[in-house]
C-alpha atoms as a PDB file:
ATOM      1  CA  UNK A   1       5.121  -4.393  67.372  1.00  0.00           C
ATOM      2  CA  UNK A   2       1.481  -4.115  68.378  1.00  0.00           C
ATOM      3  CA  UNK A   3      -0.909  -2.865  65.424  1.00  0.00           C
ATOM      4  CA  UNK A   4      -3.981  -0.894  66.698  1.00  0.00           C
ATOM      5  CA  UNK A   5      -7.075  -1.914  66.054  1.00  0.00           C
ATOM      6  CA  UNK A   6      -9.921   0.427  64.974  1.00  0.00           C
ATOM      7  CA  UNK A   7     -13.468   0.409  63.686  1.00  0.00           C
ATOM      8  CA  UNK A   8     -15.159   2.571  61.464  1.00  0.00           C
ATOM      9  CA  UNK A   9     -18.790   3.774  62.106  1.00  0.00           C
ATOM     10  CA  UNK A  10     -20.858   4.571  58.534  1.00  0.00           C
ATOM     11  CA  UNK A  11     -23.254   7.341  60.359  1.00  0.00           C
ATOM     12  CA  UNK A  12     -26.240   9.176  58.322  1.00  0.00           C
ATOM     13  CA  UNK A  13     -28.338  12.037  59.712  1.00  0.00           C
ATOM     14  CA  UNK A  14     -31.381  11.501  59.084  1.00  0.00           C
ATOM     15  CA  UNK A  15     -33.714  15.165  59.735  1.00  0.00           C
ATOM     16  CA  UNK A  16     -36.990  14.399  61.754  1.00  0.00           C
ATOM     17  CA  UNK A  17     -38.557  18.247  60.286  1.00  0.00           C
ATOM     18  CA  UNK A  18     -39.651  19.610  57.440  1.00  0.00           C
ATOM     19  CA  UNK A  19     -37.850  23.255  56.263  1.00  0.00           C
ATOM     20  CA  UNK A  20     -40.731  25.766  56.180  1.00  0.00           C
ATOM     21  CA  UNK A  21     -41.413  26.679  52.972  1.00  0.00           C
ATOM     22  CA  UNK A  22     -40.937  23.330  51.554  1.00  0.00           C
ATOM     23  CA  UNK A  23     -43.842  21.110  50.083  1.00  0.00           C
ATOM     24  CA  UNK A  24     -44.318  17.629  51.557  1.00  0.00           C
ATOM     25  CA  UNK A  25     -45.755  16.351  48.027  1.00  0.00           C
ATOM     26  CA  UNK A  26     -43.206  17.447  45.802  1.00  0.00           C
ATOM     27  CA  UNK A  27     -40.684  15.579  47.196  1.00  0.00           C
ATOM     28  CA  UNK A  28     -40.835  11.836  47.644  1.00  0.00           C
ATOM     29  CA  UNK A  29     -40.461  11.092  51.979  1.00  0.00           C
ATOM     30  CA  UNK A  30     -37.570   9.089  51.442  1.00  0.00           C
ATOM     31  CA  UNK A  31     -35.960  12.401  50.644  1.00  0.00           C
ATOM     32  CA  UNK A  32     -37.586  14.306  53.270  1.00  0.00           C
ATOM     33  CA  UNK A  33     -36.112  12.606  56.322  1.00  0.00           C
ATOM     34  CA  UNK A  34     -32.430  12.145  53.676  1.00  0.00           C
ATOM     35  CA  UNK A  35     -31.590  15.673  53.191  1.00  0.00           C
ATOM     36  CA  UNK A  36     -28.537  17.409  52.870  1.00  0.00           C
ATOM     37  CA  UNK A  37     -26.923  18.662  55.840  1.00  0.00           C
ATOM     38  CA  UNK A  38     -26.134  22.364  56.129  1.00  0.00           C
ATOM     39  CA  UNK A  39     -22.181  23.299  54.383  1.00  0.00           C
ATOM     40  CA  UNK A  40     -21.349  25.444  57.818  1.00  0.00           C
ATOM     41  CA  UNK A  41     -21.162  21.456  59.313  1.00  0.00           C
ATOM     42  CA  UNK A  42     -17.309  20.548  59.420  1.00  0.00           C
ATOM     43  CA  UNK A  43     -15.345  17.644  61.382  1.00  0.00           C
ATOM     44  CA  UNK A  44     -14.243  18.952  63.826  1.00  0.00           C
ATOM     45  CA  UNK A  45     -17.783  20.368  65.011  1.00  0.00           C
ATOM     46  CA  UNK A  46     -18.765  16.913  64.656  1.00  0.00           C
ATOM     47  CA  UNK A  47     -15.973  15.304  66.849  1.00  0.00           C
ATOM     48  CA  UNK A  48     -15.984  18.234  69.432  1.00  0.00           C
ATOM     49  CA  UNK A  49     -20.094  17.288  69.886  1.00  0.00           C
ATOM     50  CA  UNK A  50     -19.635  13.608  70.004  1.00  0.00           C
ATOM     51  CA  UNK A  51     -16.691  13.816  72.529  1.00  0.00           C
ATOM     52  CA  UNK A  52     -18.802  16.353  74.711  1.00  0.00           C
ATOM     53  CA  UNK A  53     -21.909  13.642  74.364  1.00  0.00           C
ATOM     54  CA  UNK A  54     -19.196  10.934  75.486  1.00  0.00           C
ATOM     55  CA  UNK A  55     -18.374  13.241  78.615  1.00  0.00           C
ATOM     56  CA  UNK A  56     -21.845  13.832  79.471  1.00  0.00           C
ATOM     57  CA  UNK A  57     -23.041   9.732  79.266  1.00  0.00           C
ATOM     58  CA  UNK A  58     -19.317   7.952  80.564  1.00  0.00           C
ATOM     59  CA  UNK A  59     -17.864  11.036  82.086  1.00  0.00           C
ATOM     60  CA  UNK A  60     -14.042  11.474  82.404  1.00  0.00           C
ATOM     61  CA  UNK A  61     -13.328   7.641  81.509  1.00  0.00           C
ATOM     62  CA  UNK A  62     -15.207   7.600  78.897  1.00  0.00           C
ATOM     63  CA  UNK A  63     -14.149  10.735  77.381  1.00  0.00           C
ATOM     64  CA  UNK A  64     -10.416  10.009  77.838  1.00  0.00           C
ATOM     65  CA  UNK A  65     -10.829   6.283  76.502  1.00  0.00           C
ATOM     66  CA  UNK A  66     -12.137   7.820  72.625  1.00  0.00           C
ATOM     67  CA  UNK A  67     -10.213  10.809  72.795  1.00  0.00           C
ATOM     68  CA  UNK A  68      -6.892   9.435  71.257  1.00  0.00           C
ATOM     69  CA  UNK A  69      -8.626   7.391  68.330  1.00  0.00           C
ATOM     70  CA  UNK A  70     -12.211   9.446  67.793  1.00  0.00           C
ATOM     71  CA  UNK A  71     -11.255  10.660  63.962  1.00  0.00           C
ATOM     72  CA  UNK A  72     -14.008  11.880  61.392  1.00  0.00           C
ATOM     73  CA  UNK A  73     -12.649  10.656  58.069  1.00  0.00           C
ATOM     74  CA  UNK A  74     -15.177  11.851  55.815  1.00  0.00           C
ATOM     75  CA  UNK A  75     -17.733  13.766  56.157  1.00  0.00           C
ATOM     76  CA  UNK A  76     -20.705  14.420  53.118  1.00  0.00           C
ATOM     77  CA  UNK A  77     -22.773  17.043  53.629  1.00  0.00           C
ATOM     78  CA  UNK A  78     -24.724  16.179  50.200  1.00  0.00           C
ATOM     79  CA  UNK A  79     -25.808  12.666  51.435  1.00  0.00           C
ATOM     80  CA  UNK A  80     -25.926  13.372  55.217  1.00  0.00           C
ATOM     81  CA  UNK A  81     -23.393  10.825  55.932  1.00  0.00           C
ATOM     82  CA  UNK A  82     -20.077  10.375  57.612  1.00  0.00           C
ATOM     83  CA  UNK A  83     -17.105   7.544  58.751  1.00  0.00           C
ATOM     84  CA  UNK A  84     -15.824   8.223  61.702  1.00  0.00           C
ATOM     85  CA  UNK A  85     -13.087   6.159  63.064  1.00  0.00           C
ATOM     86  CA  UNK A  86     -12.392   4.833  66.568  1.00  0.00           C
ATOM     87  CA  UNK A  87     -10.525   2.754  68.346  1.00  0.00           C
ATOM     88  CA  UNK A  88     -12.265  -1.140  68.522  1.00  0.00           C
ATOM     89  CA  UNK A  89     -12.522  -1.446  72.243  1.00  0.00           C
ATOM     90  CA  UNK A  90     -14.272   2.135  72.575  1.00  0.00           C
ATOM     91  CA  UNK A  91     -16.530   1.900  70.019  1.00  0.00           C
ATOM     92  CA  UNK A  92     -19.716   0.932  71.294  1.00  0.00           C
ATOM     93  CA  UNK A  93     -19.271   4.504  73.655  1.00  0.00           C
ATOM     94  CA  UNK A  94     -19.211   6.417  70.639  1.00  0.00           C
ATOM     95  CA  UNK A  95     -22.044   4.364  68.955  1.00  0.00           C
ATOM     96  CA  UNK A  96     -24.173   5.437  72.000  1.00  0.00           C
ATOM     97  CA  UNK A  97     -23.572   8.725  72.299  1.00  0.00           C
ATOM     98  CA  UNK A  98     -25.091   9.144  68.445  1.00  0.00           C
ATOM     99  CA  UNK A  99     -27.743   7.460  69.851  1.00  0.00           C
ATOM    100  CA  UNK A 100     -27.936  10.246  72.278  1.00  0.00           C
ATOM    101  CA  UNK A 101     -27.366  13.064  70.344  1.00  0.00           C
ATOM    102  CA  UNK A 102     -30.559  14.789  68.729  1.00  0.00           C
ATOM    103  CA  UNK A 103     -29.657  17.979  66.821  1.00  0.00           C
ATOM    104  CA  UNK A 104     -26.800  19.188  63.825  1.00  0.00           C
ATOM    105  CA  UNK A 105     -23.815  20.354  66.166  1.00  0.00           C
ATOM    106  CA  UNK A 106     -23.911  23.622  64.026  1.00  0.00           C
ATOM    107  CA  UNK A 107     -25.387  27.154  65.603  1.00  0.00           C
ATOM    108  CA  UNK A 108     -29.156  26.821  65.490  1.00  0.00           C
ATOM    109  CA  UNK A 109     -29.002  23.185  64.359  1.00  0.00           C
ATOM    110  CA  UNK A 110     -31.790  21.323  63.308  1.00  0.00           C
ATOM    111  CA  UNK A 111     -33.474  18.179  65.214  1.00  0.00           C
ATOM    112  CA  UNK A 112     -32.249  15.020  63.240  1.00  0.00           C
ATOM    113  CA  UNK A 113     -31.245  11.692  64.404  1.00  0.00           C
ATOM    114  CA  UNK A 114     -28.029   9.734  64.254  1.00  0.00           C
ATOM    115  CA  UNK A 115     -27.933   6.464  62.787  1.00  0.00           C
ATOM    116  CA  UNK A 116     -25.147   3.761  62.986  1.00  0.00           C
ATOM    117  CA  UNK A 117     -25.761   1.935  59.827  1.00  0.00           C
ATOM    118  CA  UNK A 118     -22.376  -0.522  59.635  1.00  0.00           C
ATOM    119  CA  UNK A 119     -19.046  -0.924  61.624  1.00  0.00           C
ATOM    120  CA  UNK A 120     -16.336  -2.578  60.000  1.00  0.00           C
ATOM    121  CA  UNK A 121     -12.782  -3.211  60.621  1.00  0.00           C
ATOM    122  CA  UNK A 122     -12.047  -1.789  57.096  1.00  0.00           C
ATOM    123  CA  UNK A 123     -11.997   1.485  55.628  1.00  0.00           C
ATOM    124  CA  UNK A 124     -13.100  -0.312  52.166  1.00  0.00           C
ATOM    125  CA  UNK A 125     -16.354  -2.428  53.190  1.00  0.00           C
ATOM    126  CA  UNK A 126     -17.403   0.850  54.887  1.00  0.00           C
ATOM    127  CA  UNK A 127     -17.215   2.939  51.466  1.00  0.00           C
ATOM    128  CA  UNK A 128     -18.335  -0.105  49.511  1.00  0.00           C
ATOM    129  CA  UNK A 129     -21.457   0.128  51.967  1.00  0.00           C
ATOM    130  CA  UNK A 130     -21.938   4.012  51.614  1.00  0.00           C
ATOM    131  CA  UNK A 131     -21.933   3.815  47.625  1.00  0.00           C
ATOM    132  CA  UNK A 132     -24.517   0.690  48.047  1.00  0.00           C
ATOM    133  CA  UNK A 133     -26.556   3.044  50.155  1.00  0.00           C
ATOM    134  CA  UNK A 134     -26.739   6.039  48.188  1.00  0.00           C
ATOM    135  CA  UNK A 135     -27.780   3.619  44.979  1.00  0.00           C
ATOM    136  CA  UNK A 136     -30.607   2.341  46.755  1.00  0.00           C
ATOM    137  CA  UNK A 137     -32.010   5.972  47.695  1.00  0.00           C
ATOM    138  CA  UNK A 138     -31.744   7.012  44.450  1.00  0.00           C
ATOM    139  CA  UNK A 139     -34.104   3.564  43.397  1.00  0.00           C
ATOM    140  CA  UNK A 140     -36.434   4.416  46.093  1.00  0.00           C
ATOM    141  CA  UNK A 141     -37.126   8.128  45.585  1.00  0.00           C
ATOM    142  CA  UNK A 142     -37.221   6.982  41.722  1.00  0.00           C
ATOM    143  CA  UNK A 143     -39.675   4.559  43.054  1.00  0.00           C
ATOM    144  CA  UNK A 144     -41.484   6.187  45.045  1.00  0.00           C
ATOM    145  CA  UNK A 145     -41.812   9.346  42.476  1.00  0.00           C
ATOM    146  CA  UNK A 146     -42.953   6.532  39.680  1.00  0.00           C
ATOM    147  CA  UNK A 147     -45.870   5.458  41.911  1.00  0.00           C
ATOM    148  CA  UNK A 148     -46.889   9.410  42.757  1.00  0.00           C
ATOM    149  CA  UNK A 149     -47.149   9.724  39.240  1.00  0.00           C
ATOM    150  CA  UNK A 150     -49.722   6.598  38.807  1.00  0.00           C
ATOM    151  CA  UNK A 151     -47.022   3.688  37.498  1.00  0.00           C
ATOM    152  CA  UNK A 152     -47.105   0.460  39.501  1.00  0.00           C
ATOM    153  CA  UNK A 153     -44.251   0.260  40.893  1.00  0.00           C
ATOM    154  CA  UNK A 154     -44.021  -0.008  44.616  1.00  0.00           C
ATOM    155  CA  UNK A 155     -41.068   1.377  46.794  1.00  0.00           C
ATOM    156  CA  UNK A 156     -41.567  -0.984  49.580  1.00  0.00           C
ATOM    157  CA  UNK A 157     -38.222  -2.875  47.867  1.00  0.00           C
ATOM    158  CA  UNK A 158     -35.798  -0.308  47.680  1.00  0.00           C
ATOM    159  CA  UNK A 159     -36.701   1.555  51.012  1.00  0.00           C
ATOM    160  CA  UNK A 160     -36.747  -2.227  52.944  1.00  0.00           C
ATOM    161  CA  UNK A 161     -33.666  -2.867  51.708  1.00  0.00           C
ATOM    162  CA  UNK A 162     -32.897   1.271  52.516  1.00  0.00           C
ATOM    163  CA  UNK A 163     -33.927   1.031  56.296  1.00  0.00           C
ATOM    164  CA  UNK A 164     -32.856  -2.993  57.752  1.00  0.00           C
ATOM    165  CA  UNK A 165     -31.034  -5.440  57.225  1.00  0.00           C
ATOM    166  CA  UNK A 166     -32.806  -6.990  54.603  1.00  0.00           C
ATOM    167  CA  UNK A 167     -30.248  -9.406  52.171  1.00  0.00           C
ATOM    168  CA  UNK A 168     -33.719 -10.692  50.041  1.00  0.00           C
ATOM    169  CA  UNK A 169     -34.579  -6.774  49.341  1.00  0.00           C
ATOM    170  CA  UNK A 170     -30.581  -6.037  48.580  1.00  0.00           C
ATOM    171  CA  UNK A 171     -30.577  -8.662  45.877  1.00  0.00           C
ATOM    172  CA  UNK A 172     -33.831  -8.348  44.488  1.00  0.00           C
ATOM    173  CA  UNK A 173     -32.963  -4.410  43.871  1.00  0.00           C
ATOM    174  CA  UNK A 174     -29.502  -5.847  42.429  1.00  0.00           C
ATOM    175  CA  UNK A 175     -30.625  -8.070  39.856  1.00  0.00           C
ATOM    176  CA  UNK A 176     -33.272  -4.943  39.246  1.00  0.00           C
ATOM    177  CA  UNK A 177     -30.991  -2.501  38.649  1.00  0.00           C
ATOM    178  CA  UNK A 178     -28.715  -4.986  36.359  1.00  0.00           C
ATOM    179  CA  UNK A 179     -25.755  -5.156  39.075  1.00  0.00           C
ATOM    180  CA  UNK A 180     -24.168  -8.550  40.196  1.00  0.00           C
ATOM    181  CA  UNK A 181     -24.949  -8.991  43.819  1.00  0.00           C
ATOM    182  CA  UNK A 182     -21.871 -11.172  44.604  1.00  0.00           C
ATOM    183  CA  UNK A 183     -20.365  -8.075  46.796  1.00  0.00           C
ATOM    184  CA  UNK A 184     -23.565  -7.168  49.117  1.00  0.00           C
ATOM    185  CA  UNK A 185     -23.236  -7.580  52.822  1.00  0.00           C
ATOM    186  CA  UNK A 186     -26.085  -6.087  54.760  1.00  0.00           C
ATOM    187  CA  UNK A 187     -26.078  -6.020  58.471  1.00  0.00           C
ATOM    188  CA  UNK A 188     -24.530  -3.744  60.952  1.00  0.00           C
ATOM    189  CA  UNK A 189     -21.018  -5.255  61.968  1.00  0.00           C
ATOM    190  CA  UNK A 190     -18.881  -6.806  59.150  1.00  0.00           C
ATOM    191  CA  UNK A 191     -17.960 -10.048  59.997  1.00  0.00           C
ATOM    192  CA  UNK A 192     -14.716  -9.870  57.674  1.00  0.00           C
ATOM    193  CA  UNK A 193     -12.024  -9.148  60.300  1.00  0.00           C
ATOM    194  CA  UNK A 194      -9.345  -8.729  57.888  1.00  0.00           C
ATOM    195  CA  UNK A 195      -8.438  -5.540  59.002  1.00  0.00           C
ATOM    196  CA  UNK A 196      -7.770  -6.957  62.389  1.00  0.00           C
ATOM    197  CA  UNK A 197      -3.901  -8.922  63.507  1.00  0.00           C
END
């Protein structure tokens, strides 16, 4: 029997605008651009935008090719991030059409961008990576609110290590912030294919 094979995309939405009414220097940037996303944002708003960006770049083959596997399987609307799930030889499709896609799919949605920040064959390394995430931009905004308020410490660590692929930054913030760094992978595509026959 033939297993399929998926991937799962760790997306975050990261808002290019301010709100009106709100106060750039109250709140660190880090946290500007990482807001939360609006509650009235469900899955299947999500999907039904990404499979209409699919049908606008790849058309009808496209759109039939991630229709079976295209699968939201969690969704925060606190953090601004989601998995999706899709099948491995469509993948890249999908990964484009976030690339394409510039606004919330909600009514009157704001302009934000879509960033892939890891595929992985595994459900787990994917949530190990979101948790790992979220940690380091709670350091930075920590950081960066420290060094607002005249310390000297500098969040050029914890938002390198926030925004690339940086293994140096990962570990330096680990051993910081008293964690073993024995389980941090940084880069876009997990190269543990475990999850695959």
């Amino acid at each position: 029997m033939v297993r399929l094979k998926d991937r799962y995309l760790l997306v975050n939405i990261i808002y290019t605008d301010v709100l009106p009414g709100q106060s750039r220097a109250s709140v660190p940037d880090v946290l500007l651009y990482n807001q939360p996303t609006t509650g009235e944002l469900r899955p299947q708003m999500l999907v039904k935008a990404i499979r209409g960006e699919v049908a606008a770049l790849f058309g009808d083959c496209g759109s039939g090719a991630v229709d079976r596997s295209l699968q939201v399987k969690y969704l925060s609307p606190a953090t601004s991030t989601f998995i999706l799930r899709v099948s491995r030889a469509h993948y890249r499709l999908v990964w484009a059409a976030l690339s394409f896609m510039n606004q919330v799919p909600v009514k009157n949605g704001r302009p934000c961008i879509f960033r892939v920040v890891r595929v992985s064959g595994t459900m787990r390394k994917i949530e190990e990576e979101a948790v790992r995430r979220a940690k380091l931009l709670i350091l930075a905004a920590k950081d960066e609110m420290a060094s607002k308020n005249g310390s000297s410490s500098s969040s050029a660590d914890a938002l390198g290590a926030l925004l690339r692929s940086d293994s140096l930054a990962s570990r330096t913030l680990a051993v910081r912030s008293g964690q073993d760094d024995s389980g941090l992978v940084c880069g876009y595509e997990d190269k543990d294919t475990s999850g695959d026959g």
